[in-house]
N, C-alpha and C. Protein backbone atom coordinates (compact mmCIF):
# COMPACT_ATOMS: atom_id res chain seq x y z
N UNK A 1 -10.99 8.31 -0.83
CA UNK A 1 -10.11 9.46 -0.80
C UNK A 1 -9.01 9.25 -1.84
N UNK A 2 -9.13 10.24 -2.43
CA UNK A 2 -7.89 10.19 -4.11
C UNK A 2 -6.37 10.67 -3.03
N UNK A 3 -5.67 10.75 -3.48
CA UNK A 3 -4.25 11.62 -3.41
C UNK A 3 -4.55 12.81 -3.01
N UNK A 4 -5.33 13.60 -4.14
CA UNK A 4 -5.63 15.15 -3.78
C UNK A 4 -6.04 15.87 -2.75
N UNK A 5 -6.95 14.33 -2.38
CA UNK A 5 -7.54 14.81 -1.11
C UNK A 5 -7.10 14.33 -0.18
N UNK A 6 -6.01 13.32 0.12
CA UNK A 6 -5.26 12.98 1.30
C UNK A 6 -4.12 14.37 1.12
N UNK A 7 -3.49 15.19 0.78
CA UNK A 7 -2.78 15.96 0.46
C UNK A 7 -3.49 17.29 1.15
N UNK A 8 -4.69 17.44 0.75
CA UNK A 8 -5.50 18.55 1.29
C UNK A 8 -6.04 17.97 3.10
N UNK A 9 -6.02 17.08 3.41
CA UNK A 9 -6.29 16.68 4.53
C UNK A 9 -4.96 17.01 5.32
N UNK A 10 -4.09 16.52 4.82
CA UNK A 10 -2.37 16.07 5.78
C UNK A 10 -2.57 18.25 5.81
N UNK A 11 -2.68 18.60 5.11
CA UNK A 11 -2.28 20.13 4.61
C UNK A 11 -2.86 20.56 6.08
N UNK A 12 -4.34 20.08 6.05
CA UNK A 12 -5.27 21.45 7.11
C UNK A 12 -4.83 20.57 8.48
N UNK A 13 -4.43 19.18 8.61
CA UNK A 13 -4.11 18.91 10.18
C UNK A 13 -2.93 19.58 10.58
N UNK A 14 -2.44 19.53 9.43
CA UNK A 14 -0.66 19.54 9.95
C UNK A 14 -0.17 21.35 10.19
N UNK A 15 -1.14 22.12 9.11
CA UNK A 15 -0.85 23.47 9.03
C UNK A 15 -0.01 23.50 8.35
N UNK A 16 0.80 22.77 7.11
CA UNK A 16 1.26 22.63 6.67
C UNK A 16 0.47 23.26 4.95
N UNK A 17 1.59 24.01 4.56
CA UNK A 17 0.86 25.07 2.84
C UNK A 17 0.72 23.37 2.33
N UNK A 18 -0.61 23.58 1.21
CA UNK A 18 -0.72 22.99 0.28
C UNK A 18 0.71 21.63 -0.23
N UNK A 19 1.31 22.48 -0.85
CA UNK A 19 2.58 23.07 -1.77
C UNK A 19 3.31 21.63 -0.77
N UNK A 20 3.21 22.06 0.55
CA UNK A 20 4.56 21.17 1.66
C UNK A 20 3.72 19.80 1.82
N UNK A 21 2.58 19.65 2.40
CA UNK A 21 1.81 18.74 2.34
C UNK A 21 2.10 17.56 0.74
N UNK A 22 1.70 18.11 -0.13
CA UNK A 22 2.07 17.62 -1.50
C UNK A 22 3.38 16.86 -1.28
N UNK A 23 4.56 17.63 -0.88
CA UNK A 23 6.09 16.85 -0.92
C UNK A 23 6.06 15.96 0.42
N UNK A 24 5.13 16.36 1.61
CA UNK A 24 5.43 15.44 2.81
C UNK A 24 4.79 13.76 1.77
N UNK A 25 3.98 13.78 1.44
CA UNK A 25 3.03 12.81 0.71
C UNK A 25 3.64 12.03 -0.13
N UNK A 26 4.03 12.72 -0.86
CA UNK A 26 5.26 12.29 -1.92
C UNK A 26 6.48 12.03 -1.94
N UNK A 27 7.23 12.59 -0.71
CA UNK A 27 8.21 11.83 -0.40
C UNK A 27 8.00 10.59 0.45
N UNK A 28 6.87 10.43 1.82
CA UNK A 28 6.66 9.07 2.22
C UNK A 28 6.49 8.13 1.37
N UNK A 29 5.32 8.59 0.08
CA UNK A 29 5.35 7.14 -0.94
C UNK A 29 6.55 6.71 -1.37
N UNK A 30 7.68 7.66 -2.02
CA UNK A 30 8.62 7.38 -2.44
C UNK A 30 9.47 6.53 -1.74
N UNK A 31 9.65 6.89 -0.58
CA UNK A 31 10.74 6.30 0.42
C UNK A 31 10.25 4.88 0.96
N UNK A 32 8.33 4.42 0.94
CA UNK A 32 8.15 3.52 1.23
C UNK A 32 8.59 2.46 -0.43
N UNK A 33 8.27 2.98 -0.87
CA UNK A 33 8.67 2.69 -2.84
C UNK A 33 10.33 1.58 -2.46
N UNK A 34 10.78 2.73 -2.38
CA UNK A 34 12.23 3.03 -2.16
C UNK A 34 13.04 1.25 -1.12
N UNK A 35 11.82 1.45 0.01
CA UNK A 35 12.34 0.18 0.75
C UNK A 35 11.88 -0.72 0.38
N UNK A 36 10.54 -0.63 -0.13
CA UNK A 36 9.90 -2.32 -0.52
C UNK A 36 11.03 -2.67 -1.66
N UNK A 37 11.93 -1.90 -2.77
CA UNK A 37 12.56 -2.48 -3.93
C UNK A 37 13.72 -3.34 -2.91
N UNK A 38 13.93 -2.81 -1.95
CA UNK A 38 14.94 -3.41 -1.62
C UNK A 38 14.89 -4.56 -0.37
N UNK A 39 13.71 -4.87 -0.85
CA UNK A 39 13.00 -6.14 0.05
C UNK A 39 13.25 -5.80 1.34
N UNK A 40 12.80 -4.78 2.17
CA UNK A 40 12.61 -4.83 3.95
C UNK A 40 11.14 -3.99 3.60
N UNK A 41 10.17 -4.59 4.12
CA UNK A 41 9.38 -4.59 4.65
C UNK A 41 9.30 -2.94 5.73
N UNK A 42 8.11 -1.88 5.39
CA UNK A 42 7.89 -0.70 5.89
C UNK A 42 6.52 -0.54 7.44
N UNK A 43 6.99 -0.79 8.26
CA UNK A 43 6.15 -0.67 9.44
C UNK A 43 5.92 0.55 9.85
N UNK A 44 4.51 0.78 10.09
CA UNK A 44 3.90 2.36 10.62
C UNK A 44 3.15 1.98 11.58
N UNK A 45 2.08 2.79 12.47
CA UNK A 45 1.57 2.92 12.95
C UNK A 45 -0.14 2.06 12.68
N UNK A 46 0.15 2.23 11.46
CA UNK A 46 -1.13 2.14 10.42
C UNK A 46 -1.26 0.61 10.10
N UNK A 47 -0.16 -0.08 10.03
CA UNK A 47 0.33 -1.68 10.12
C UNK A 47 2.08 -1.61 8.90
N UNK A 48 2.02 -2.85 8.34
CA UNK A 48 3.17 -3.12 7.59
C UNK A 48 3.38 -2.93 6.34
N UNK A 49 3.68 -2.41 5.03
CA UNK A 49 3.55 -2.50 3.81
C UNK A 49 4.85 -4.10 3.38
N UNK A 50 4.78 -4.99 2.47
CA UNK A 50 5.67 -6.24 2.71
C UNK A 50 5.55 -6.58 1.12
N UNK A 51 6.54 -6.72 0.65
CA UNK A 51 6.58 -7.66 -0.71
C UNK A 51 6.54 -8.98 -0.31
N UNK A 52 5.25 -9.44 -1.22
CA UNK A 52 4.55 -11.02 -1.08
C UNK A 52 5.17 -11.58 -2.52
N UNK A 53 5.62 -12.79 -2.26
CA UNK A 53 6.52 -13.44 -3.50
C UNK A 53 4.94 -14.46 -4.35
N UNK A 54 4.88 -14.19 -5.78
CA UNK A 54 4.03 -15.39 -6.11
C UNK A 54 4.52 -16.38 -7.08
N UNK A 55 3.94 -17.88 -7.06
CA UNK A 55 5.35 -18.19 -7.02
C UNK A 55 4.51 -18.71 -8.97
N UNK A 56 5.02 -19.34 -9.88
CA UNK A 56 4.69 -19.53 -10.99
C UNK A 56 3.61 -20.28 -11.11
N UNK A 57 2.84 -20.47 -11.90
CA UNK A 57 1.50 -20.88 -11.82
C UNK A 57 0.79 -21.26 -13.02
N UNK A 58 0.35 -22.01 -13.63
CA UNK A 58 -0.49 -22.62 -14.66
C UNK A 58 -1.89 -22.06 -14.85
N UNK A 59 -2.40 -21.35 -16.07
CA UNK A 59 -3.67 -20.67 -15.96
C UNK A 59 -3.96 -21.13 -17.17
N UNK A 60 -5.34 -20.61 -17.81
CA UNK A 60 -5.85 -20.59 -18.62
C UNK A 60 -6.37 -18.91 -19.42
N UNK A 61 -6.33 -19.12 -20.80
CA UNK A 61 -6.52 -17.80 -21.54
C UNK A 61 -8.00 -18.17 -21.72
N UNK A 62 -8.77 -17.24 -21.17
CA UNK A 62 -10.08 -17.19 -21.09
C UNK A 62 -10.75 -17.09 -22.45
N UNK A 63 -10.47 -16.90 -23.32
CA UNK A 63 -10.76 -16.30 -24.57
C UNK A 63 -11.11 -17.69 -25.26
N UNK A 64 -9.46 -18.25 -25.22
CA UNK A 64 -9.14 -19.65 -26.15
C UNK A 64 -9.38 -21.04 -25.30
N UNK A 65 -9.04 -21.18 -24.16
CA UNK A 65 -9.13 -21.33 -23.45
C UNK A 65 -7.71 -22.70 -23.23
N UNK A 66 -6.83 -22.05 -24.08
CA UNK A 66 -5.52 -22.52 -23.93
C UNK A 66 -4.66 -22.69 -22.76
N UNK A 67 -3.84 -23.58 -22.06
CA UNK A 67 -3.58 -23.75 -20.97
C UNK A 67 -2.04 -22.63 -20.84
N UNK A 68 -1.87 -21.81 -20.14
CA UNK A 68 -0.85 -20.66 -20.11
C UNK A 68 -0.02 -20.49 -19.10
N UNK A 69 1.49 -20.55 -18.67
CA UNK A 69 2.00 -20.21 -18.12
C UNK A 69 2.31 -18.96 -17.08
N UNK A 70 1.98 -18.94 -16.16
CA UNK A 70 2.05 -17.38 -15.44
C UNK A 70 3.20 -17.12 -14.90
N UNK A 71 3.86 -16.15 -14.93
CA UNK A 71 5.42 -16.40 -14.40
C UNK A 71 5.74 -15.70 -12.65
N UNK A 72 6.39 -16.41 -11.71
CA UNK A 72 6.12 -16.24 -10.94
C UNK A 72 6.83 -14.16 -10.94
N UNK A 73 5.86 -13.84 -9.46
CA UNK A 73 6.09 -12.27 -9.83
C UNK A 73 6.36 -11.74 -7.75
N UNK A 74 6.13 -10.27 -8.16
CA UNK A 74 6.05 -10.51 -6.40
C UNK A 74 5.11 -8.95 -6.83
N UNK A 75 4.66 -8.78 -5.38
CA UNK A 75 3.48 -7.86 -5.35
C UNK A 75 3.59 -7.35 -4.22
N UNK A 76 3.12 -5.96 -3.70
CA UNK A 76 3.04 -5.43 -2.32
C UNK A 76 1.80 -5.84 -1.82
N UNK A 77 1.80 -6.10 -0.49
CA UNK A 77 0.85 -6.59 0.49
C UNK A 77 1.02 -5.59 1.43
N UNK A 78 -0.31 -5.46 1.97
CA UNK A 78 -0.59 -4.47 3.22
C UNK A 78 -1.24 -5.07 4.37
N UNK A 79 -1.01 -5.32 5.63
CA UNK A 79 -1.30 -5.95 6.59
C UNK A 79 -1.35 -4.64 8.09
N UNK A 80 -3.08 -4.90 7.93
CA UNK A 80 -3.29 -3.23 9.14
C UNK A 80 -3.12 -3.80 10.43
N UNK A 81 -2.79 -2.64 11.22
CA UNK A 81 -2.09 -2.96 12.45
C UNK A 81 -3.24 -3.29 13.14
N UNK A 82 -3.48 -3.50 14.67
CA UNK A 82 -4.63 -4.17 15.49
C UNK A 82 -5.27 -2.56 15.58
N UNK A 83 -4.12 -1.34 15.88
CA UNK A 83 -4.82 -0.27 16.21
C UNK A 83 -5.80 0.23 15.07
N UNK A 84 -5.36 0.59 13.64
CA UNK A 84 -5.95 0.08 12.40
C UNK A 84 -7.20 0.17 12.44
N UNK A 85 -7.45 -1.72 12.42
CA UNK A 85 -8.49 -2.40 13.01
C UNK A 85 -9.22 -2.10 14.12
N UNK A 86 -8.61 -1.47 14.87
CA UNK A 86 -9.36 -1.27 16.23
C UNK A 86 -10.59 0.08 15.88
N UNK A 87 -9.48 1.09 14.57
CA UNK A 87 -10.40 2.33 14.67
C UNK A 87 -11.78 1.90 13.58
N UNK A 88 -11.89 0.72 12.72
CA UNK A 88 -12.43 0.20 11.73
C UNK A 88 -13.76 -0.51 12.07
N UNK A 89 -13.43 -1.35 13.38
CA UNK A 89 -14.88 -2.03 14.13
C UNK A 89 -14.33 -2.07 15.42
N UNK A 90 -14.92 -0.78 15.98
CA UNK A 90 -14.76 -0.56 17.85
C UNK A 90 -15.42 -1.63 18.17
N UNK A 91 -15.31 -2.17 19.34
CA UNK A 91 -16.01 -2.52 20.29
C UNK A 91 -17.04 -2.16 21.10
N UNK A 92 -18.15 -2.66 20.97
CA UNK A 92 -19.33 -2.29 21.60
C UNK A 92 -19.36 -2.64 23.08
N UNK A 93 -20.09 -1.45 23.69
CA UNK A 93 -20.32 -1.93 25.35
C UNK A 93 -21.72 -2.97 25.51
């Protein structure tokens, strides 16, 4: 599912125009945007969104195969909730 079509989905559950759907969408990314810069961690229903720190690291340039410095960085991590998971592999009787 692209954007377009999470946008057209949120639209027909919610009854929500096109048009509003689009800004509900776009303002949650933003605002989750918004908290990860400021390092707290965004909890939903869905699980956690979390900036993961990495820390500097020694690689190689595949090409040359020169030994290269990686500088440490940080990255968003997503960790799904049990409910999540639960809707992903039910439990069999």
């Amino acid at each position: 599912m692209n954007q377009g079509e999470l946008i057209a989905a949120v639209a027909k559950s919610s009854g929500l125009s096109k048009r509003g759907a689009s800004a509900a969408v776009k303002a949650a990314w933003e605002e989750i945007g918004k908290s990860l810069k400021k390092g707290k961690p965004v909890r939903t229903t869905m699980g956690t969104f979390m900036i993961s720190k990495r820390k500097a690291t020694r690689g190689r340039n595949p090409q040359t195969g020169e030994l290269i410095k990686i500088k440490a960085s940080k990255a968003v991590r997503f960790k799904a909730s049990a409910g999540l998971k639960g809707r992903l592999n039910p439990r069999r009787s």
